[in-house]
Protein backbone atom coordinates (compact mmCIF):
# COMPACT_ATOMS: atom_id res chain seq x y z
CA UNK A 1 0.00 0.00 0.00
CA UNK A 2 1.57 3.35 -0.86
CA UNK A 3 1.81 6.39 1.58
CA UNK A 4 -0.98 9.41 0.33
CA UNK A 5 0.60 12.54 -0.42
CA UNK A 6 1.05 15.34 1.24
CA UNK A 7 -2.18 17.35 -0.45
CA UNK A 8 -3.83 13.57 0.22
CA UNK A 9 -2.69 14.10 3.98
CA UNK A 10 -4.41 17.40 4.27
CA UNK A 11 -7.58 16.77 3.29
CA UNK A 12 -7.81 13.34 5.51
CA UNK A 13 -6.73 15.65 8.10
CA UNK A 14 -9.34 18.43 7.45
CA UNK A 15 -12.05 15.67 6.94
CA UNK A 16 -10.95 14.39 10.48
CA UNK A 17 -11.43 18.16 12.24
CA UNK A 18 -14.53 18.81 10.06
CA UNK A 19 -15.96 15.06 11.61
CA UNK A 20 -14.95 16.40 15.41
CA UNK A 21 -16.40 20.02 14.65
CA UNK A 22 -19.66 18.43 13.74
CA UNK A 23 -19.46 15.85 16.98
CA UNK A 24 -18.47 19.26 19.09
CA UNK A 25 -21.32 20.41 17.74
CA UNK A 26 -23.78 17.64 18.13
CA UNK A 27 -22.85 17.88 22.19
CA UNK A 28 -22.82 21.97 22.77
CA UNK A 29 -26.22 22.62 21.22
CA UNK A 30 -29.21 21.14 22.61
CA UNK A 31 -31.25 19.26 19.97
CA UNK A 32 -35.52 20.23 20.37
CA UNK A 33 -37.53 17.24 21.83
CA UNK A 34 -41.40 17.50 21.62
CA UNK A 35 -43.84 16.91 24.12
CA UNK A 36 -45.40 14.24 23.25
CA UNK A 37 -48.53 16.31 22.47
CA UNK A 38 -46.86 18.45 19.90
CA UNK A 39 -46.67 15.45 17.48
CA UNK A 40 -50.24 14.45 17.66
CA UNK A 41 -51.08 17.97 16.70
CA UNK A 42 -50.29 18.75 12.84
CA UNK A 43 -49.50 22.87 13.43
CA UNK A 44 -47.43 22.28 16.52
CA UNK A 45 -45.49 19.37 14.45
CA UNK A 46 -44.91 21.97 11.65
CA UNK A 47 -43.21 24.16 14.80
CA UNK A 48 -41.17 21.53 15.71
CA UNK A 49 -39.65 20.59 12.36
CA UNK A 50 -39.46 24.69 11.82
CA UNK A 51 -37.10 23.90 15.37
CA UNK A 52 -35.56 21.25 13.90
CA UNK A 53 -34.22 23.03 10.96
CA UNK A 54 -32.90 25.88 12.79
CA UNK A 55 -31.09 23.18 15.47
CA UNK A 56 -29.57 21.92 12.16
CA UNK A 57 -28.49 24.95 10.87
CA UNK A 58 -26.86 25.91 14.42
CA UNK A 59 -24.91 22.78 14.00
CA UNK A 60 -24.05 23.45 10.79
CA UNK A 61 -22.78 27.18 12.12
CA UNK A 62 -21.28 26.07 14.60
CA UNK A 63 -19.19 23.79 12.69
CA UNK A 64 -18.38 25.89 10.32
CA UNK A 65 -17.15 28.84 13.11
CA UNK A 66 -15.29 26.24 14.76
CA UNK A 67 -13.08 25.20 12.08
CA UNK A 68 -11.92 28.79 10.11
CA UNK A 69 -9.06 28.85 12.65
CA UNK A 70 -8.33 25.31 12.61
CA UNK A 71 -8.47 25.55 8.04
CA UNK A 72 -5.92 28.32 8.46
CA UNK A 73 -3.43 26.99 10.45
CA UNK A 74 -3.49 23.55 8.35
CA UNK A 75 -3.14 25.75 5.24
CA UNK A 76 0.00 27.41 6.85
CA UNK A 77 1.04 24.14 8.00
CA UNK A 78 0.70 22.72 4.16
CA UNK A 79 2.25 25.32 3.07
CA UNK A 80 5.46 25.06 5.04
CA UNK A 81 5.75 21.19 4.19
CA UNK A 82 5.46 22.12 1.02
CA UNK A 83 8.00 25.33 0.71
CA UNK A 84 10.64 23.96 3.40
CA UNK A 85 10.13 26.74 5.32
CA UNK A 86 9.07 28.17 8.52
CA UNK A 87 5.56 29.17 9.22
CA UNK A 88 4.98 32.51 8.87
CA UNK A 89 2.57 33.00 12.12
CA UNK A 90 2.42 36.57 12.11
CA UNK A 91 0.96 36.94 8.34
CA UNK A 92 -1.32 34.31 9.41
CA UNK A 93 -2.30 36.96 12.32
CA UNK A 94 -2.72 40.41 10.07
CA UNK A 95 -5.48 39.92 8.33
CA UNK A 96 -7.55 38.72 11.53
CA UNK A 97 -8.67 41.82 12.95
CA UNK A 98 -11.35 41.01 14.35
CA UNK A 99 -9.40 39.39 17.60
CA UNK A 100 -9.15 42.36 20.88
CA UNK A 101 -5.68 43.23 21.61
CA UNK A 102 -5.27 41.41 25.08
CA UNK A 103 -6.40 38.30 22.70
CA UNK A 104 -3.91 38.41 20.49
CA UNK A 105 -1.24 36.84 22.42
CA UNK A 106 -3.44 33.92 23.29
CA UNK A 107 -4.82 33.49 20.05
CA UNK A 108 -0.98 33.53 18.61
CA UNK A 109 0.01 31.37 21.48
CA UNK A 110 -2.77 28.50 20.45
CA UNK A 111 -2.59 28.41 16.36
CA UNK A 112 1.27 28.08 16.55
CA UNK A 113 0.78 25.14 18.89
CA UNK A 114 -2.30 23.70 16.56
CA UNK A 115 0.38 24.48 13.10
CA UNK A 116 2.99 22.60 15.19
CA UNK A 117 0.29 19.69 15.56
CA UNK A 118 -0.94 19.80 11.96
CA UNK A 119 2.99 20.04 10.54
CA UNK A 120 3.52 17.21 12.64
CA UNK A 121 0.82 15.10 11.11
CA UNK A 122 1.24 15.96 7.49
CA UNK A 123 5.48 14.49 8.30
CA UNK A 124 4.05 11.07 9.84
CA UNK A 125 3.59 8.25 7.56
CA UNK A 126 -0.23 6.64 7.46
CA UNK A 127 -3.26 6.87 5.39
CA UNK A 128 -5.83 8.29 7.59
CA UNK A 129 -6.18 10.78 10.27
CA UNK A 130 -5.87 8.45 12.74
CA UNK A 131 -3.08 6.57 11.42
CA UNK A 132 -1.37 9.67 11.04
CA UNK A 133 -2.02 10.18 14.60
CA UNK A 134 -0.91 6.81 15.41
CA UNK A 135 2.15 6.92 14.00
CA UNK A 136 3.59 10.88 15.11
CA UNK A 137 2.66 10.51 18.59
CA UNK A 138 3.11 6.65 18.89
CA UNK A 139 1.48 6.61 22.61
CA UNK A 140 -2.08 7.42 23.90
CA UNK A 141 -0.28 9.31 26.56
CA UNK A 142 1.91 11.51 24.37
CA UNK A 143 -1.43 12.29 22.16
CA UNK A 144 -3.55 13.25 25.00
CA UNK A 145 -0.78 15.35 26.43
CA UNK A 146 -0.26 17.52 23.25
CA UNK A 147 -4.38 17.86 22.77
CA UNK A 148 -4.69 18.51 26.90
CA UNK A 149 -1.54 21.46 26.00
CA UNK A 150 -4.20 22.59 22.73
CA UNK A 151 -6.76 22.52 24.45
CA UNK A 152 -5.83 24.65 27.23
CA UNK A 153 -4.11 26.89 24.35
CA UNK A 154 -7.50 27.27 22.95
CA UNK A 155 -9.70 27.80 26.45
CA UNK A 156 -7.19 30.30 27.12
CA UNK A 157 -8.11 32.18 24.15
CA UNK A 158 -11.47 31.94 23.99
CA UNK A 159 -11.60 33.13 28.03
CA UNK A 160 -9.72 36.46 26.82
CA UNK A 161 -12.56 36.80 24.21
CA UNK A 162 -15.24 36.48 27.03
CA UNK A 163 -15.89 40.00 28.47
CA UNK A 164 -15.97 41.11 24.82
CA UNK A 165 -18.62 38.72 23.51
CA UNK A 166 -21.74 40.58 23.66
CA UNK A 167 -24.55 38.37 25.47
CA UNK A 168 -25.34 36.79 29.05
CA UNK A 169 -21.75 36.46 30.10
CA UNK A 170 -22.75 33.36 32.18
CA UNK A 171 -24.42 31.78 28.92
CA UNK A 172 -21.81 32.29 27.20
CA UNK A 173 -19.71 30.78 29.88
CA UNK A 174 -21.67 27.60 30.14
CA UNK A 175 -21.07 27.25 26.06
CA UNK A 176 -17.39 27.45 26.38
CA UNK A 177 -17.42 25.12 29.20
CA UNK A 178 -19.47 23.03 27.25
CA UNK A 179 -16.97 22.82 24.27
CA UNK A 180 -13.96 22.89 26.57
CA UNK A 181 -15.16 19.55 27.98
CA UNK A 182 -16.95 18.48 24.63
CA UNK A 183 -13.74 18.23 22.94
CA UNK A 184 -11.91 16.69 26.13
CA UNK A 185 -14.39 14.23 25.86
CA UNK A 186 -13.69 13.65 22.16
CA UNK A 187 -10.65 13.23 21.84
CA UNK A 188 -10.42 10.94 24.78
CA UNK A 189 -13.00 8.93 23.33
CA UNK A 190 -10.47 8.97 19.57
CA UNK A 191 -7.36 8.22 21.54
CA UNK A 192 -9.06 4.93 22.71
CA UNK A 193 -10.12 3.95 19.23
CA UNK A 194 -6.87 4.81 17.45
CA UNK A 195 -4.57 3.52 20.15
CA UNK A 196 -6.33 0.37 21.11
C-alpha cells in the first residue's frame, strides 16, 4: 500500500477536524424534543420541524465557526511542508482583525501550537487521520498530552474573548465550558479507538 501525499494528507486531516467540529457540535447545542402532544397535533409538528431546521443549521454554524481557525493553520502548515520553510505566524495573524488586543497573544500562542500539531501530522507516515495520529505521537499518553496542551491553548483564548462577547456572560460561559469539555471528551473517546 503506498503512503498518500502530502495534499492527500491534508484533506484526511481536514475531513478528520470537520468530523470532530460536527461531533463538538452535536454535544454543545441542545437538539428540540417534543412533548409528546406536539406530534399528535399537525400545526405544533410543523413548529417543531421549523425547530428542527434551525437546530440543524446551528450545527451546521457552529461547525463551520469552529473550524476557520483550525483551516488556516493547516493551510499554513501545508504550506510550510510544502515550501521547506518556517511558518509565517504573524501573516497568518494580520489579516484577523477582528481578535481584541489582550487576545492576540493567546490566540498567537494556540494556532502556533495547533500548526505545530498539523505540521507534525502531514510528516508522519499513514493513510488516515488516525493513522497519522498513530504513528507521530506513537502513545495514547503523548497524544492526549499535546491535545490537553491545545486545548488549554485554545480555552485560554477563547476566556480572553469572554468580556468582549456581547450576550449573558454566564451563557456564554456555560457554552465554552461546554466545548472545553466536549472536545476533552472527544478526543479521549479517539485516543481509545486509534490507540487500542
Amino acid at each position: 500500500m503506498t503512503e498518500d501525499s502530502l495534499e492527500d494528507k491534508k484533506q484526511r486531516i481536514l475531513e478528520y477536524e470537520e468530523s470532530m467540529a460536527r461531533q463538538l457540535a452535536r454535544r454543545v447545542i441542545d437538539k428540540p424534543v417534543p412533548p409528546v402532544w406536539m406530534i399528535l397535533i399537525p400545526i405544533f409538528f410543523i413548529f417543531y420541524a421549523w425547530k428542527i431546521k434551525e437546530y440543524s443549521n446551528g450545527l451546521k454554524g457552529f461547525a463551520e465557526h469552529y473550524l476557520l481557525s483550525r483551516r488556516r493553520a493547516l493551510d499554513t502548515a501545508y504550506e510550510a511542508e510544502q515550501s521547506g520553510r518556517e511558518p509565517d505566524i504573524e501573516q497568518l495573524l494580520e489579516p484577523v482583525t477582528e481578535i481584541p488586543a489582550n487576545a492576540r497573544p493567546y490566540y498567537r500562542t494556540w494556532i502556533a501550537l495547533l500548526i505545530d500539531h498539523y505540521r507534525n501530522l502531514l510528516k508522519a507516515r499513514g493513510n488516515s487521520a488516525q493513522g497519522l495520529i498513530r504513528h507521530h505521537y506513537r502513545a495514547k499518553s503523548t497524544y492526549l498530552l499535546s491535545s490537553n496542551q491545545l486545548n488549554k491553548a485554545e480555552n485560554t483564548y477563547n476566556m480572553a474573548l469572554l468580556p468582549k462577547i456581547e450576550g449573558d456572560q454566564q451563557d456564554i460561559r456555560y457554552v465554552l465550558e461546554k466545548m472545553e469539555r466536549g472536545i476533552a471528551d472527544l478526543r479521549r473517546q479517539e485516543a481509545e479507538v486509534i490507540f487500542s
